[in-house]
PDB file of N, CA and C in Angstrom:
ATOM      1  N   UNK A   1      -3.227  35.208  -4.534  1.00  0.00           N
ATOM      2  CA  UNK A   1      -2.085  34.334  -4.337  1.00  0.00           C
ATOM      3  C   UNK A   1      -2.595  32.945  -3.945  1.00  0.00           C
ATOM      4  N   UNK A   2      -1.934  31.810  -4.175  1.00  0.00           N
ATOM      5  CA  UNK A   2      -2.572  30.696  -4.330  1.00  0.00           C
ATOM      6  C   UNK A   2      -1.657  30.007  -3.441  1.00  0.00           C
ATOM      7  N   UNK A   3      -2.617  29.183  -2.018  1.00  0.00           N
ATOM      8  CA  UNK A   3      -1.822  28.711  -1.181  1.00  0.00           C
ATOM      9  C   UNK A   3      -1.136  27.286  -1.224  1.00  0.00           C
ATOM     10  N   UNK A   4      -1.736  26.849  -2.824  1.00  0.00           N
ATOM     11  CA  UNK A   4      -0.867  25.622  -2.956  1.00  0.00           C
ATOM     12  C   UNK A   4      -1.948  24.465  -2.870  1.00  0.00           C
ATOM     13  N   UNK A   5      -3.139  24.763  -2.180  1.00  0.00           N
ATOM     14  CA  UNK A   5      -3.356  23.547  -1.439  1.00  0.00           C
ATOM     15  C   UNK A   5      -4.609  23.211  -2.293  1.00  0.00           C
ATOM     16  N   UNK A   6      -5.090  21.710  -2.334  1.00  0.00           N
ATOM     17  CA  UNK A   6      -5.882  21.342  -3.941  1.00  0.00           C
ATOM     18  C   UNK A   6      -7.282  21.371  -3.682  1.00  0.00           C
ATOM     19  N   UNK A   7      -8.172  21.534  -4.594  1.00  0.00           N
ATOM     20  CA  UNK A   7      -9.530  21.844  -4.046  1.00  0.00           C
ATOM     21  C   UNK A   7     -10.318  20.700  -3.868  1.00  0.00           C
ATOM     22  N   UNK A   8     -10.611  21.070  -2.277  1.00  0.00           N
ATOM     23  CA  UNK A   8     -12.028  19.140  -2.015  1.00  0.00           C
ATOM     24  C   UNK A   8     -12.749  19.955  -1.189  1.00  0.00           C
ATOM     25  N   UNK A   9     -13.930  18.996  -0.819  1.00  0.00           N
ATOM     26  CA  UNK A   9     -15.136  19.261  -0.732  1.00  0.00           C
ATOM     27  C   UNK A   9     -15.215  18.663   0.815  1.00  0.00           C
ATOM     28  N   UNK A  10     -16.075  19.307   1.471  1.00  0.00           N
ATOM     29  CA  UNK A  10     -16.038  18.978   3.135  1.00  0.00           C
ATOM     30  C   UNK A  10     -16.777  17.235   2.838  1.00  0.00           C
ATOM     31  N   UNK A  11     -17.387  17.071   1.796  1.00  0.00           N
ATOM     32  CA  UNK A  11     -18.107  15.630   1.884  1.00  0.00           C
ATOM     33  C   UNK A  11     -16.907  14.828   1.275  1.00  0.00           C
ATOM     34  N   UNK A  12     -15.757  15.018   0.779  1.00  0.00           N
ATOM     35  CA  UNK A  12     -14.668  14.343   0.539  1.00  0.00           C
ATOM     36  C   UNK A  12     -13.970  14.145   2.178  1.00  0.00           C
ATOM     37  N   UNK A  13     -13.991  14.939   2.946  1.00  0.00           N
ATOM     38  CA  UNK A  13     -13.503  14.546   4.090  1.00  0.00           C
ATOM     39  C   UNK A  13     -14.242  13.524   5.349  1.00  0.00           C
ATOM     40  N   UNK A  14     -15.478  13.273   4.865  1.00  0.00           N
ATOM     41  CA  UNK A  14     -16.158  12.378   5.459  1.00  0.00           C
ATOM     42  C   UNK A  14     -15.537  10.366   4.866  1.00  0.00           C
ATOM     43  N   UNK A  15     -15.186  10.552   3.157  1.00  0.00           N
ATOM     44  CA  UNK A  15     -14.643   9.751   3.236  1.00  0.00           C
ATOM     45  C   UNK A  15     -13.551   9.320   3.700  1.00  0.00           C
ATOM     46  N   UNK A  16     -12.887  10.292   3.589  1.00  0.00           N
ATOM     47  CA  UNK A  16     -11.423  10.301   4.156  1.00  0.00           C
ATOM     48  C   UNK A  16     -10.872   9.900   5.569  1.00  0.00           C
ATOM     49  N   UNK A  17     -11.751  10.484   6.425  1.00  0.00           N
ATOM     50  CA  UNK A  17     -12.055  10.183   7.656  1.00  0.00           C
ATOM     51  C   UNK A  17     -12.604   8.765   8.237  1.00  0.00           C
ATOM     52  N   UNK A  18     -13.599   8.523   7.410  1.00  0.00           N
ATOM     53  CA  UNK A  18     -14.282   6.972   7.523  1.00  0.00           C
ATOM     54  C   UNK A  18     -12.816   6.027   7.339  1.00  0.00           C
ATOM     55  N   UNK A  19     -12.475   6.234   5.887  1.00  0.00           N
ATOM     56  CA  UNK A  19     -11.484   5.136   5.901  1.00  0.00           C
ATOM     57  C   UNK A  19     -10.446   5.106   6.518  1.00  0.00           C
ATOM     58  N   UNK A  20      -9.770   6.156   6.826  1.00  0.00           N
ATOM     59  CA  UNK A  20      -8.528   6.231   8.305  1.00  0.00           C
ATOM     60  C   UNK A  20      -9.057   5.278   9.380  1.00  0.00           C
ATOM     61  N   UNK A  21     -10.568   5.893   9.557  1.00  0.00           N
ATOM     62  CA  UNK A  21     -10.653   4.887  11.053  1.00  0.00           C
ATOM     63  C   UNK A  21     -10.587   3.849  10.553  1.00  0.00           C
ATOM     64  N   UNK A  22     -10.958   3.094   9.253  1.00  0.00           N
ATOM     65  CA  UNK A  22     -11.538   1.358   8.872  1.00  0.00           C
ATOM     66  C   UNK A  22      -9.853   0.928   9.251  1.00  0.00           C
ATOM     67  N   UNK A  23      -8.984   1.377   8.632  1.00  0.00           N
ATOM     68  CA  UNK A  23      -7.075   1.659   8.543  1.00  0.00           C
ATOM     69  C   UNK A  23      -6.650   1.514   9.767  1.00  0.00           C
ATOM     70  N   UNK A  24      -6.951   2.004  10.897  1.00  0.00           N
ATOM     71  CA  UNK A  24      -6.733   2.171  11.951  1.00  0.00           C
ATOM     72  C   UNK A  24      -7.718   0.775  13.134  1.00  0.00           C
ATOM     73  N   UNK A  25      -8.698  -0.107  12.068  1.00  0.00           N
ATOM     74  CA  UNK A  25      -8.756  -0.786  13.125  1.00  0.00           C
ATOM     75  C   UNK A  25     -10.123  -0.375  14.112  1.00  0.00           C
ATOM     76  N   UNK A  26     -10.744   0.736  13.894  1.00  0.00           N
ATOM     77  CA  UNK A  26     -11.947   1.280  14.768  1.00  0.00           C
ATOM     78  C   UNK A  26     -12.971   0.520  14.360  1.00  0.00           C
ATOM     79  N   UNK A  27     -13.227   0.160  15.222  1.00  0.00           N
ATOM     80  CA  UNK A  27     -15.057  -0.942  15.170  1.00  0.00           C
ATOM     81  C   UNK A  27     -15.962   0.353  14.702  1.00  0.00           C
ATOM     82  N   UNK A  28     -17.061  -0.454  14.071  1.00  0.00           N
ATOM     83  CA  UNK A  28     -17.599   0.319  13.170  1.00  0.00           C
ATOM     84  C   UNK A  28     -18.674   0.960  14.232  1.00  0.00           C
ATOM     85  N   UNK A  29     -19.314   0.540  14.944  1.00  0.00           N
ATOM     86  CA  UNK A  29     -19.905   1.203  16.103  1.00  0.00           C
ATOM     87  C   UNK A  29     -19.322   2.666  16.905  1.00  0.00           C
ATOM     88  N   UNK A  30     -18.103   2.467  16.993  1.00  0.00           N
ATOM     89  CA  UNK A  30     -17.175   3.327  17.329  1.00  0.00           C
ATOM     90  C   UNK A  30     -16.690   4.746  16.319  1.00  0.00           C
ATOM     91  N   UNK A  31     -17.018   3.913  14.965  1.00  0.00           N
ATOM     92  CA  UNK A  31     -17.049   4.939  13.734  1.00  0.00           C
ATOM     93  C   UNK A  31     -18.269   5.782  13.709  1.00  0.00           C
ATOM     94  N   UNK A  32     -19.123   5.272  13.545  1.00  0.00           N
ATOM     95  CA  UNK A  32     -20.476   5.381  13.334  1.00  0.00           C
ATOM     96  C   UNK A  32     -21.028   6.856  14.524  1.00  0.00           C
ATOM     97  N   UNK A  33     -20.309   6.366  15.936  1.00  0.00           N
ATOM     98  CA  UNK A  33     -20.367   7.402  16.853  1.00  0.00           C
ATOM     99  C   UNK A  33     -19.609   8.722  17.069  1.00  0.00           C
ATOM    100  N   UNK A  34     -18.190   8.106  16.246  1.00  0.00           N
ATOM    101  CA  UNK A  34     -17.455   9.576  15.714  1.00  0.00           C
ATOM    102  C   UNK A  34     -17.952  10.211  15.181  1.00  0.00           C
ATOM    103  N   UNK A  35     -18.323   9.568  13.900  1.00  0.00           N
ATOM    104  CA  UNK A  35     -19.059  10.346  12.435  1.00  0.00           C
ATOM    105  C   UNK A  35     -20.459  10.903  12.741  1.00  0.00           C
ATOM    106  N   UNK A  36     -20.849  10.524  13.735  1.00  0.00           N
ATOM    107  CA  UNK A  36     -22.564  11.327  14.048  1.00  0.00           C
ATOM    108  C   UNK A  36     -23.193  10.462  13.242  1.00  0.00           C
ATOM    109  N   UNK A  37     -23.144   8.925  13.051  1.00  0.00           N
ATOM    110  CA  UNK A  37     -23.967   8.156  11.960  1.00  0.00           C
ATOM    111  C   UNK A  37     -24.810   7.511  13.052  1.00  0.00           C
ATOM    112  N   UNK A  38     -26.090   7.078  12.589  1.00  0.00           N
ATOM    113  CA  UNK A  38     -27.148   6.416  13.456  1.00  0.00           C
ATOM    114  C   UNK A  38     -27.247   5.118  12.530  1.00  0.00           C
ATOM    115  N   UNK A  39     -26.903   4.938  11.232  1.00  0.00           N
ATOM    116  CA  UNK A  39     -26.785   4.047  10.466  1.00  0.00           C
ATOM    117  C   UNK A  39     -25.272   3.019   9.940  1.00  0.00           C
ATOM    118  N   UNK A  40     -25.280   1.784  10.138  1.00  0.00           N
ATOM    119  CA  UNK A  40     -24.152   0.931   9.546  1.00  0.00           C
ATOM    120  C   UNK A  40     -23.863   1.236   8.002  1.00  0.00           C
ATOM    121  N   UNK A  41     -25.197   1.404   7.477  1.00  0.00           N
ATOM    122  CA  UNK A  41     -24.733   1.744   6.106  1.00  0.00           C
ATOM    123  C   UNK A  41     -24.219   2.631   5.555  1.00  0.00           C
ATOM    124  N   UNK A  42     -24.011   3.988   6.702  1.00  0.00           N
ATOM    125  CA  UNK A  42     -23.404   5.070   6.314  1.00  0.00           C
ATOM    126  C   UNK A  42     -21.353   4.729   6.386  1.00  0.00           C
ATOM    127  N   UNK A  43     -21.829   3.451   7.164  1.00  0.00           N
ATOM    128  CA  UNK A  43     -19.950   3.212   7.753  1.00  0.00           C
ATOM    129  C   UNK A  43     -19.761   2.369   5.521  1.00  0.00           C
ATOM    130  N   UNK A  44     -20.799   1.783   5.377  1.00  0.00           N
ATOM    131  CA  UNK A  44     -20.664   0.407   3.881  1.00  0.00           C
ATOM    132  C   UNK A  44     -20.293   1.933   2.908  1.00  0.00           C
ATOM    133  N   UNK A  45     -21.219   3.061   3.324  1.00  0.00           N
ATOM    134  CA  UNK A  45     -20.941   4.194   2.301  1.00  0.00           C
ATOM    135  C   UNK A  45     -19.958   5.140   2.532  1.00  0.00           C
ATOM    136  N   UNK A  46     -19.431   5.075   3.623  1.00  0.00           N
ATOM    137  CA  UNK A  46     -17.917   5.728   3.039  1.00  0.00           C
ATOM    138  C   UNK A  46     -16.590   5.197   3.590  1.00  0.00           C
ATOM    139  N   UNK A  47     -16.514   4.478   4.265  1.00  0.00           N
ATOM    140  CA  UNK A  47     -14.947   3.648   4.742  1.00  0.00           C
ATOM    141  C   UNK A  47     -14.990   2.676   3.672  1.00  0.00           C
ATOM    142  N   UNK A  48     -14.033   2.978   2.869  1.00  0.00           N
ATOM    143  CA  UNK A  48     -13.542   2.101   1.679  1.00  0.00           C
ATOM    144  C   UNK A  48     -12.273   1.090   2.148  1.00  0.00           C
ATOM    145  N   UNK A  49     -12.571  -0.303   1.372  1.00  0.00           N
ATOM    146  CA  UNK A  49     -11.736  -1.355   2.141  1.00  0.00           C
ATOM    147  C   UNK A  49     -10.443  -0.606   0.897  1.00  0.00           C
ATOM    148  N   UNK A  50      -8.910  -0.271   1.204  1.00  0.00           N
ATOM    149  CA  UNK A  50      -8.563   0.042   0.582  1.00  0.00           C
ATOM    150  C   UNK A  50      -7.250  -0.875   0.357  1.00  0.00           C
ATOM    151  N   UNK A  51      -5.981  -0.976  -0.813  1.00  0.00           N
ATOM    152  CA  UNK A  51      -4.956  -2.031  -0.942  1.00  0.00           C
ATOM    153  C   UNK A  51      -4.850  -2.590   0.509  1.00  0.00           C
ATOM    154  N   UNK A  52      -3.838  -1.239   1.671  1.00  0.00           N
ATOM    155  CA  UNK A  52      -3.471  -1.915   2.898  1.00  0.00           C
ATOM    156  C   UNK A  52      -4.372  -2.524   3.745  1.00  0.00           C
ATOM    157  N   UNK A  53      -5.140  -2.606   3.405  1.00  0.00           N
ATOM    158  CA  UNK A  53      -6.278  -3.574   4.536  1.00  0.00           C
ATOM    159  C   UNK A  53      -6.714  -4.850   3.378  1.00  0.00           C
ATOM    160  N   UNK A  54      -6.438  -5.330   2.279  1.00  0.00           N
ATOM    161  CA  UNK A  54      -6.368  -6.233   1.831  1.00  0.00           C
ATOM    162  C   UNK A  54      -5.180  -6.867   2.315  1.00  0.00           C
ATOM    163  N   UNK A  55      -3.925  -6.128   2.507  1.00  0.00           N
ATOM    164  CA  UNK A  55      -2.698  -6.765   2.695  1.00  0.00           C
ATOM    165  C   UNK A  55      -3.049  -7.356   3.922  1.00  0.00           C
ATOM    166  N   UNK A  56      -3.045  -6.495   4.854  1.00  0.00           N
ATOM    167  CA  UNK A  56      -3.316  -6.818   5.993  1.00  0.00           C
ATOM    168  C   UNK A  56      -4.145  -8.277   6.319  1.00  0.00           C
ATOM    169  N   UNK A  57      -5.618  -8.432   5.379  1.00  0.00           N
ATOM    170  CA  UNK A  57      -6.341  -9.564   5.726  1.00  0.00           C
ATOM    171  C   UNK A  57      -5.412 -10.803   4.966  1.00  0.00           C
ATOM    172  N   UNK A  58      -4.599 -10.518   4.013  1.00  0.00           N
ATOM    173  CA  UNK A  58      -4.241 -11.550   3.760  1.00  0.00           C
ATOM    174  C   UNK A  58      -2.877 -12.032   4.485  1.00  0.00           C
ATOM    175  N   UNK A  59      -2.463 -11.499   5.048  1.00  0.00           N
ATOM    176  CA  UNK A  59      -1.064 -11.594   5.688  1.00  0.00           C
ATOM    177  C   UNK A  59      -1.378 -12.592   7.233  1.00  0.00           C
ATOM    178  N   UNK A  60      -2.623 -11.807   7.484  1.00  0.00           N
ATOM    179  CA  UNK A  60      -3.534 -12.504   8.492  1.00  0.00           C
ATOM    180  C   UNK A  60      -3.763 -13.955   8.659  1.00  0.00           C
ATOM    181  N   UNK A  61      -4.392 -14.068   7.117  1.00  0.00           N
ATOM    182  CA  UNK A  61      -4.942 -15.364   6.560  1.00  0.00           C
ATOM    183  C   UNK A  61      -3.774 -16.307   6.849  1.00  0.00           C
ATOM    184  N   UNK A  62      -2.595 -15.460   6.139  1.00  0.00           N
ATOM    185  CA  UNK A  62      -1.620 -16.879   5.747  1.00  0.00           C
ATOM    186  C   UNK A  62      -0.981 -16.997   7.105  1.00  0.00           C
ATOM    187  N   UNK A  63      -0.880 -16.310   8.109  1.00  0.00           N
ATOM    188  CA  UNK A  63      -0.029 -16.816   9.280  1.00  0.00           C
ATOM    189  C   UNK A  63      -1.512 -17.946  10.139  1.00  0.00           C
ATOM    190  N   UNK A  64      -2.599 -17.536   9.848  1.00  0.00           N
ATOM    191  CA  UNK A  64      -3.553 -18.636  10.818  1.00  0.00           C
ATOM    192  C   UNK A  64      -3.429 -19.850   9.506  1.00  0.00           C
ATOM    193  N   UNK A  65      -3.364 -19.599   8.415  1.00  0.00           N
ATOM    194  CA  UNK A  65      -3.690 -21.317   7.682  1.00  0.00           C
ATOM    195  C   UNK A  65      -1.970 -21.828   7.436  1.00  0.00           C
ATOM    196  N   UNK A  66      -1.219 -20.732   7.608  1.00  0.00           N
ATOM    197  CA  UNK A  66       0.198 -22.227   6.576  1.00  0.00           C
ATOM    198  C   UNK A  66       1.469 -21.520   8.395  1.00  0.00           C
ATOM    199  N   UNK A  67       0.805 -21.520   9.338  1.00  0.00           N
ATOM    200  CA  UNK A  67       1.706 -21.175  10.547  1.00  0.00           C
ATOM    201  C   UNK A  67       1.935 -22.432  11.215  1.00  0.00           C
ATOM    202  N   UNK A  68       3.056 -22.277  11.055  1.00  0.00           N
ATOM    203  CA  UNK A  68       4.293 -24.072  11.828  1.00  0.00           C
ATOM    204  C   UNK A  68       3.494 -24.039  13.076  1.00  0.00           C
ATOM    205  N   UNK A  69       3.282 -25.147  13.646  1.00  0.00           N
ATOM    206  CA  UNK A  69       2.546 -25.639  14.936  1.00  0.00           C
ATOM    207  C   UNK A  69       3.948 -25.339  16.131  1.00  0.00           C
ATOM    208  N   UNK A  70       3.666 -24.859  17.528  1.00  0.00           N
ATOM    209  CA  UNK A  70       4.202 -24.623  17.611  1.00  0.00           C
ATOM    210  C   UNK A  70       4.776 -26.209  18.740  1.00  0.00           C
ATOM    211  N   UNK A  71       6.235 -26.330  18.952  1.00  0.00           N
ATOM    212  CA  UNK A  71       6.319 -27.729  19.681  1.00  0.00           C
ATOM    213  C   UNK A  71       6.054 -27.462  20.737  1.00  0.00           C
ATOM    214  N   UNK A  72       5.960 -28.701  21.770  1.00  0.00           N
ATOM    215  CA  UNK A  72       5.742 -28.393  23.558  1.00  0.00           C
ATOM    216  C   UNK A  72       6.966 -27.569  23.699  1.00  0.00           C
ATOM    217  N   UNK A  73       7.921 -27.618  23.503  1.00  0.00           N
ATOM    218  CA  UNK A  73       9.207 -26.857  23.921  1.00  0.00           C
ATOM    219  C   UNK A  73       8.986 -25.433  23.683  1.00  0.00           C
ATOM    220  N   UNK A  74       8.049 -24.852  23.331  1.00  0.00           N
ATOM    221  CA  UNK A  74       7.849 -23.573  22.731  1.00  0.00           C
ATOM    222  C   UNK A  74       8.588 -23.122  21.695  1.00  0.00           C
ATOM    223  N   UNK A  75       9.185 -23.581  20.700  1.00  0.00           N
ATOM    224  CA  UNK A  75      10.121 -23.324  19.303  1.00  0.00           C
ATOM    225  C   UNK A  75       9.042 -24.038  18.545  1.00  0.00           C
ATOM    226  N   UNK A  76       9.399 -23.382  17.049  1.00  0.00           N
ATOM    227  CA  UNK A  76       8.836 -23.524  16.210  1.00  0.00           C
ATOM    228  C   UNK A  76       9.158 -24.375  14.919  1.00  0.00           C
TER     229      UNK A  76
END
């Protein structure tokens, strides 16, 4: 009987895992010490920058370069 559920590989869950934390914002030091990595390049080899963290940097971008100054009165 087949429980439905799709077939991956325990080294598919290392990526999976990497990139949640990149998603979530975890310094890569902090990754690196979850994951049992002694290496940065193991964080370059599996936390993939994925769409929402493009959004994210660019949403970023545009509120520090095109954001209304704000007046002494504190309004914008």
């Amino acid at each position: 009987m087949s429980a439905g559920v799709r077939d991956g590989r325990l080294h598919d869950a290392r990526h999976t895992a990497a990139t949640v934390l990149l998603l979530l914002g975890v310094h890569e030091r902090a990754m690196m010490s979850l994951l049992g990595w002694s290496s940065t390049a193991m964080a370059g080899r599996y936390a993939h920058v994925v769409a929402p963290i493009h959004g994210e940097v660019a949403s970023r971008l545009d509120g520090l370069l095109w954001a209304q100054p704000e007046d002494p009165n504190g309004s914008r």
